[in-house]
C-alpha atoms as a PDB file:
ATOM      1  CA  UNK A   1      37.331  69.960 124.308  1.00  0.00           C
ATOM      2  CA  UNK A   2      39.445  67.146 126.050  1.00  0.00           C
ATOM      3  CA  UNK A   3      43.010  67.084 125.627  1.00  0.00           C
ATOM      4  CA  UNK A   4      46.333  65.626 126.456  1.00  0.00           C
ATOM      5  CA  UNK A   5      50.005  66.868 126.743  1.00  0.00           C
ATOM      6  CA  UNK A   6      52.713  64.056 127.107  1.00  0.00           C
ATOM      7  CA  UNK A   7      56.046  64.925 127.553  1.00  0.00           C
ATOM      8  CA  UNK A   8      59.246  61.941 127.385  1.00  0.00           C
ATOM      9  CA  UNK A   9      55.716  59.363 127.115  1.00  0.00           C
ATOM     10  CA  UNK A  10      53.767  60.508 130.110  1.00  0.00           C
ATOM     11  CA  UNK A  11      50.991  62.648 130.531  1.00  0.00           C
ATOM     12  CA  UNK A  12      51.754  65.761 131.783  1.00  0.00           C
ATOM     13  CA  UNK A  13      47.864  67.415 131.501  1.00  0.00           C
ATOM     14  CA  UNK A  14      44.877  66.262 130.277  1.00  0.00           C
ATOM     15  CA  UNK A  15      41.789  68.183 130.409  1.00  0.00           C
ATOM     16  CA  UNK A  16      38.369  68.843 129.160  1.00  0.00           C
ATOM     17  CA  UNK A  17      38.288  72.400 129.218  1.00  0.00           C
ATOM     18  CA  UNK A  18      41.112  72.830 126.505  1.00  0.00           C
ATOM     19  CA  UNK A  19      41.725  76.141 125.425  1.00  0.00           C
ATOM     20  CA  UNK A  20      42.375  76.158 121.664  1.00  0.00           C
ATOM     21  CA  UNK A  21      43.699  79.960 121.313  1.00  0.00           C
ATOM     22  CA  UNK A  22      47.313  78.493 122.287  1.00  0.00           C
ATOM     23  CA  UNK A  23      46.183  75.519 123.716  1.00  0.00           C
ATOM     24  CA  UNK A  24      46.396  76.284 127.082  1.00  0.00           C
ATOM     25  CA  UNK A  25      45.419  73.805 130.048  1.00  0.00           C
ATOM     26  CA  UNK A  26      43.616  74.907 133.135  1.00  0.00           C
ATOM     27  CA  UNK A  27      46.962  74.731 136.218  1.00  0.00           C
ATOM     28  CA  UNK A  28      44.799  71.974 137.957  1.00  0.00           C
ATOM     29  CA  UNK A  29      45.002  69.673 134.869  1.00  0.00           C
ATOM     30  CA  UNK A  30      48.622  69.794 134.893  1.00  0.00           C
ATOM     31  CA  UNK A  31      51.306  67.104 136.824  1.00  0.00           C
ATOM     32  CA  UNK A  32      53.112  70.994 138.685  1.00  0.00           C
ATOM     33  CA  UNK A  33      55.589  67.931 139.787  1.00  0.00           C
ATOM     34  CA  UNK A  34      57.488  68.037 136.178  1.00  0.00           C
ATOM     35  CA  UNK A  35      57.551  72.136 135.631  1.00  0.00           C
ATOM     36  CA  UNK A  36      60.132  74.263 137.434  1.00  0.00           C
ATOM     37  CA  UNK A  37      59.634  78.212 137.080  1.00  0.00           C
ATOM     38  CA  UNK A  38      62.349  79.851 134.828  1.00  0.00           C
ATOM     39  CA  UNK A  39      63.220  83.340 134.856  1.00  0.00           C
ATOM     40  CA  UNK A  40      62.418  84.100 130.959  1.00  0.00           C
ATOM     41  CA  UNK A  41      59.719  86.415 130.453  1.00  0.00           C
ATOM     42  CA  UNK A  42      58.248  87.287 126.851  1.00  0.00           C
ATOM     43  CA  UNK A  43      55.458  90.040 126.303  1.00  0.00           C
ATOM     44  CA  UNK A  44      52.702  90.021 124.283  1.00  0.00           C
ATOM     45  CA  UNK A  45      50.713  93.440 123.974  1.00  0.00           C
ATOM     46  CA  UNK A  46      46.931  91.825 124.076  1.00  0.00           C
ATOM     47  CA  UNK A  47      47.741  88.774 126.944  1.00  0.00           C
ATOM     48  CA  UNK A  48      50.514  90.239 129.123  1.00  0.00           C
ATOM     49  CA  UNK A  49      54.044  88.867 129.625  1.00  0.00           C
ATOM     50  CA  UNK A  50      54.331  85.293 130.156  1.00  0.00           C
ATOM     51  CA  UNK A  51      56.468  83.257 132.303  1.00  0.00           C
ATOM     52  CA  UNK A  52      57.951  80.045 131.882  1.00  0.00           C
ATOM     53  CA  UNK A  53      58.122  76.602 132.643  1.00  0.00           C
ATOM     54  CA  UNK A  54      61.140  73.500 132.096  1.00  0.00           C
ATOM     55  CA  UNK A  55      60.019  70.477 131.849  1.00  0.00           C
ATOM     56  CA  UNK A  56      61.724  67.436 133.483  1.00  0.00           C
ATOM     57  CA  UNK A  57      60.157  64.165 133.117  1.00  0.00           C
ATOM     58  CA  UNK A  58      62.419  60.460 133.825  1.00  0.00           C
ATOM     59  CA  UNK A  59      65.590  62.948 133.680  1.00  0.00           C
ATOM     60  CA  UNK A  60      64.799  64.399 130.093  1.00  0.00           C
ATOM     61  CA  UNK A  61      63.883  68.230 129.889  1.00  0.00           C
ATOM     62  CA  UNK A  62      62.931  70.541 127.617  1.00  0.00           C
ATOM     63  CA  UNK A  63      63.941  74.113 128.567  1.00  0.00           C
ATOM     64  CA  UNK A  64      61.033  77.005 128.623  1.00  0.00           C
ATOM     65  CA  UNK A  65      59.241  74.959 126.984  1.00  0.00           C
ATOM     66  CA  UNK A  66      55.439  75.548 128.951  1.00  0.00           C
ATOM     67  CA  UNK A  67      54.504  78.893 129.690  1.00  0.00           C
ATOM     68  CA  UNK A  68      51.805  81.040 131.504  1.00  0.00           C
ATOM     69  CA  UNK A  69      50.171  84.217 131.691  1.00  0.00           C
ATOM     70  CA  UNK A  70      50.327  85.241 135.799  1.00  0.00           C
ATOM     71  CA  UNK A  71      48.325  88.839 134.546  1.00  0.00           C
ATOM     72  CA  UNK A  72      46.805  89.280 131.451  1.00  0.00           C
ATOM     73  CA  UNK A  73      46.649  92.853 129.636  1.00  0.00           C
ATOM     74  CA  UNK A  74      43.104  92.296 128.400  1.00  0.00           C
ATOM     75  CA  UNK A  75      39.802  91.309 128.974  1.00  0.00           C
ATOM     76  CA  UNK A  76      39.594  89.427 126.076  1.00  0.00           C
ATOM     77  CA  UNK A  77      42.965  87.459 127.334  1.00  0.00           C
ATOM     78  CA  UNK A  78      41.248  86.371 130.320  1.00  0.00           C
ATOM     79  CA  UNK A  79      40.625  83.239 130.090  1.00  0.00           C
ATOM     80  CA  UNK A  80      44.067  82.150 129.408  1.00  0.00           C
ATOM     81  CA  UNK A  81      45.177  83.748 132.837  1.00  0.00           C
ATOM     82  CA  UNK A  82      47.449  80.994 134.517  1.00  0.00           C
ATOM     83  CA  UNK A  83      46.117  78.643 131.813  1.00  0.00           C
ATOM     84  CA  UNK A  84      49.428  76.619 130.613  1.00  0.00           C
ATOM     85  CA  UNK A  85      50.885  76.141 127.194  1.00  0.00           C
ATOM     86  CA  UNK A  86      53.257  73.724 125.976  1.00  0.00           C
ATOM     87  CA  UNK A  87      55.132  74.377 122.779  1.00  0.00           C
ATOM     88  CA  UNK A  88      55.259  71.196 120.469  1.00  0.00           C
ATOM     89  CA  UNK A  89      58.800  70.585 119.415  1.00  0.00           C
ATOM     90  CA  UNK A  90      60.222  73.848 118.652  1.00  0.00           C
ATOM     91  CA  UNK A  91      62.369  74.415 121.372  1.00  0.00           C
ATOM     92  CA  UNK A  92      64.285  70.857 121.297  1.00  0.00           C
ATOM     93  CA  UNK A  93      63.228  68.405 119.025  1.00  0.00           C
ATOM     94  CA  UNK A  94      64.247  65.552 120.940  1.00  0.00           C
ATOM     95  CA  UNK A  95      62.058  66.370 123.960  1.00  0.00           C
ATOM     96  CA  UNK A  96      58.683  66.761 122.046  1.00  0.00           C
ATOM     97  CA  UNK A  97      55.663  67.767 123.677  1.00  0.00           C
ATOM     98  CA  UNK A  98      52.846  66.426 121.963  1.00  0.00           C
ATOM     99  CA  UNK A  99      48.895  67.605 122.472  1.00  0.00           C
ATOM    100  CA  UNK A 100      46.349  65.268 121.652  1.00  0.00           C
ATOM    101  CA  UNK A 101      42.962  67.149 120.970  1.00  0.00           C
ATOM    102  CA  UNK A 102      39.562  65.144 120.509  1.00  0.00           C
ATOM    103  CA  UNK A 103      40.366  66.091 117.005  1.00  0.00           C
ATOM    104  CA  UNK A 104      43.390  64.560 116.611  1.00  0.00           C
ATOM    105  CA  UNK A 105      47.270  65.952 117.533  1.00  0.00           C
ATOM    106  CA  UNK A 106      46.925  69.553 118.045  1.00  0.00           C
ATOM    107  CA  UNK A 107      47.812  71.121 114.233  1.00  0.00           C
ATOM    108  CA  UNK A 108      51.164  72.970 114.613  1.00  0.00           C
ATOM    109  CA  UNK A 109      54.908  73.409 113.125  1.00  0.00           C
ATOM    110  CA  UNK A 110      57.131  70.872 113.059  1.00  0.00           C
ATOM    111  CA  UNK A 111      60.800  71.528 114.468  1.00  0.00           C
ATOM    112  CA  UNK A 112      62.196  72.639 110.835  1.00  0.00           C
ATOM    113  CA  UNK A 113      59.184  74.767 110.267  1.00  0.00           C
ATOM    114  CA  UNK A 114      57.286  72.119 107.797  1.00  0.00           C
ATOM    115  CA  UNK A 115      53.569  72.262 108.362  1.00  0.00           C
ATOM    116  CA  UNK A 116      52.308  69.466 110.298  1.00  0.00           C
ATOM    117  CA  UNK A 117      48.691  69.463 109.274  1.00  0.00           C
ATOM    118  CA  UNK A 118      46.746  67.546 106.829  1.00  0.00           C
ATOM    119  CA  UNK A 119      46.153  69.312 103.249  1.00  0.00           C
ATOM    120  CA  UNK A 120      42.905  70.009 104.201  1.00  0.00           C
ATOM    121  CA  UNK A 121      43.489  71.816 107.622  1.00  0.00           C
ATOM    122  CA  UNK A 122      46.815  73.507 105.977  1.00  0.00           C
ATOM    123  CA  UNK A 123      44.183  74.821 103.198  1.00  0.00           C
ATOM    124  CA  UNK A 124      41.699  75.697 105.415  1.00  0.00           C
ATOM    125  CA  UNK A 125      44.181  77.745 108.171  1.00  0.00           C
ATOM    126  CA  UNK A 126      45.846  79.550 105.072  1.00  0.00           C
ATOM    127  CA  UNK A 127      42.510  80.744 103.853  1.00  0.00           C
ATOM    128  CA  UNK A 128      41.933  82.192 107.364  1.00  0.00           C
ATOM    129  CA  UNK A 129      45.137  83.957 107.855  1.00  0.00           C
ATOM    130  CA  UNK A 130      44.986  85.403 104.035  1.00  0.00           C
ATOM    131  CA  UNK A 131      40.915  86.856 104.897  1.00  0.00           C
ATOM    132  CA  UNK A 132      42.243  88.472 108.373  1.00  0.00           C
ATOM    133  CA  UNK A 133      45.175  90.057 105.972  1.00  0.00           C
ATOM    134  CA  UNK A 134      42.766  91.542 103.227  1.00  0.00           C
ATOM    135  CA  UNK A 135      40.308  92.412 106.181  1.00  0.00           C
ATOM    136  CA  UNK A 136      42.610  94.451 108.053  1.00  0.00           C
ATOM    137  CA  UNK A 137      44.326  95.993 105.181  1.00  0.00           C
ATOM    138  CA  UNK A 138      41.019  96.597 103.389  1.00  0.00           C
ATOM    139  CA  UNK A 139      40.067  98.695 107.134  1.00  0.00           C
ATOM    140  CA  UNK A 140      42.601 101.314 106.389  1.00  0.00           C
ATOM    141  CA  UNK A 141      43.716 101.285 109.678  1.00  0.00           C
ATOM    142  CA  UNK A 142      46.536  98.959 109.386  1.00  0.00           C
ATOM    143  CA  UNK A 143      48.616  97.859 106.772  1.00  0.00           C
ATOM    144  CA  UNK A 144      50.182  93.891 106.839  1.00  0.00           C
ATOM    145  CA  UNK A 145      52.348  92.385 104.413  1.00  0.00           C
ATOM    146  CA  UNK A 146      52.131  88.545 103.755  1.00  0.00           C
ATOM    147  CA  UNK A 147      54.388  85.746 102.730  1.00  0.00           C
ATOM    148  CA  UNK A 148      53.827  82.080 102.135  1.00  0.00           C
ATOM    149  CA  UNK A 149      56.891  80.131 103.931  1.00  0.00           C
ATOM    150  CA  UNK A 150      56.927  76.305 103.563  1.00  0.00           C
ATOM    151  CA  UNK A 151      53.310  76.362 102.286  1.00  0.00           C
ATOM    152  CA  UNK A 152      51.716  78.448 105.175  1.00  0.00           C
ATOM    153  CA  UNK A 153      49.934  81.746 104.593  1.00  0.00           C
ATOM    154  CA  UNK A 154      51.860  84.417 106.887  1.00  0.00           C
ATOM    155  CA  UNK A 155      51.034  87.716 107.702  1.00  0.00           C
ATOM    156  CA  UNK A 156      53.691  90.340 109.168  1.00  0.00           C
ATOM    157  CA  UNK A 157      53.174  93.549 111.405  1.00  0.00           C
ATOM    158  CA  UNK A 158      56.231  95.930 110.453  1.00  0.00           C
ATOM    159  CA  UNK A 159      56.404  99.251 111.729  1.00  0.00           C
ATOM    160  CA  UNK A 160      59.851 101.659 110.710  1.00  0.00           C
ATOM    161  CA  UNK A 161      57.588 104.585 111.986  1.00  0.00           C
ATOM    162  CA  UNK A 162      59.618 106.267 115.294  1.00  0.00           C
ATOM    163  CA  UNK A 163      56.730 107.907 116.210  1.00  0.00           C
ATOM    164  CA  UNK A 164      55.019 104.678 116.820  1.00  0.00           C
ATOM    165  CA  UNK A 165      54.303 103.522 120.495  1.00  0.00           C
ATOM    166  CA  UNK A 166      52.899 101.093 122.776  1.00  0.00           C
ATOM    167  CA  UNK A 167      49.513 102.117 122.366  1.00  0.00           C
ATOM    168  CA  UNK A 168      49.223 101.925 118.471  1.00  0.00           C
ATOM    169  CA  UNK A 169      51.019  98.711 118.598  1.00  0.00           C
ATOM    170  CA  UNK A 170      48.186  97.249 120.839  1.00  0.00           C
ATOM    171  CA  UNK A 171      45.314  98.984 119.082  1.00  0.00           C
ATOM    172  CA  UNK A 172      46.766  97.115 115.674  1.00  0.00           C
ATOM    173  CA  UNK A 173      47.034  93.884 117.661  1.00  0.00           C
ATOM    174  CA  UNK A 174      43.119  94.399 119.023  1.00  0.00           C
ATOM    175  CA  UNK A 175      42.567  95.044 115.262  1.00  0.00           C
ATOM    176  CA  UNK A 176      43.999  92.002 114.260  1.00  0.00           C
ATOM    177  CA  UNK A 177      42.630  89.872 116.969  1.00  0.00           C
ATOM    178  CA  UNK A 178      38.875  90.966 116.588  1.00  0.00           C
ATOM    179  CA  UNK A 179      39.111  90.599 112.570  1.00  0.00           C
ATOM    180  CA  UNK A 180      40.225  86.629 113.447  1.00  0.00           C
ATOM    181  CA  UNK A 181      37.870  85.920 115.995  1.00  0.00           C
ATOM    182  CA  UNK A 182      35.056  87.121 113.868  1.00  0.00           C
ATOM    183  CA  UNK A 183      36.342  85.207 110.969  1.00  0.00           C
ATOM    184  CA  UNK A 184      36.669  82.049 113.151  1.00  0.00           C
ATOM    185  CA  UNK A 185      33.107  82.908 115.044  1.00  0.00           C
ATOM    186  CA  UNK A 186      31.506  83.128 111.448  1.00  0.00           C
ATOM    187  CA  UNK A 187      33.134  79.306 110.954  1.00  0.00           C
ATOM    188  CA  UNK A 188      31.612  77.762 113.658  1.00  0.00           C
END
């Protein structure tokens, strides 16, 4: 799928091998001359810990706000190895990063957490999230609570268990993951 990222009004990656899973840009598609490595590091148990990215473009910047996946954990994370993201306004609202997909502006959260979809897409992406919830609490293997904040259908992983480790964690992640992508396979 081509897409664009535009940062302060220019284009800071465009691409036609856009990665919708966190829409992630191949590293040749991106203008390296605006990112400058930061030392924050978040983990996620099925893609690996990312590293991040400022962005300066015309002397405006947006703090950690790409990042990047150097290893990835999983096979299934893969493809997003050193495949850039940009997040869309939730770091500083002033210094939006906006993706354009064929389809439109990439759906996401606004800065004060209001969806930014159409009715139809909100509808649609709530009706996904709620079928992965009853599907992985109807497996027995993990339980999820859910919410609805600001009109959006979240679900929530909580465990108070101490005996609970790494390894459970990422098997209820894997759970989670292969529930969605055979939900999202089956709406193709």
């Amino acid at each position: 799928m081509h897409a664009t990222a535009t940062f302060n009004g220019k284009v800071v990656a465009e691409t036609d091998a856009f990665e919708f899973v966190e829409g992630n840009f191949p590293p040749s598609s991106v203008d390296q001359s605006v990112l400058s490595k930061t030392s924050l590091t978040t983990v996620c148990p099925w893609k690996g810990t990312a590293s991040y990215y400022d962005i300066t473009v015309d002397g405006k910047s947006a703090r950690d706000a790409a990042w990047y996946y150097p290893k990835t954990e999983t096979e299934r994370a893969s493809k997003l190895k050193d495949h850039i993201a940009f997040f869309q306004g939730r770091r500083e609202p002033t210094a939006l990063s906006r993706i354009t997909t064929e389809t439109g502006v990439n759906e996401g959260i606004s800065p004060d957490l209001k969806p930014k979809a159409s009715s139809q897409v909100q509808d649609r992406a709530n009706a996904v999230t709620k079928e992965v919830y009853e599907r992985v609490n109807g497996s027995g293997k993990l339980f999820l609570t859910s919410g609805v904040i600001n009109g959006l259908y979240a679900i929530r992983v909580i465990s108070a268990n101490q005996k609970t480790n790494e390894q459970s964690l990422r098997a209820g992640f894997e759970l989670i993951v292969d529930i969605a992508e055979e939900i999202l396979g089956q709406a193709r």
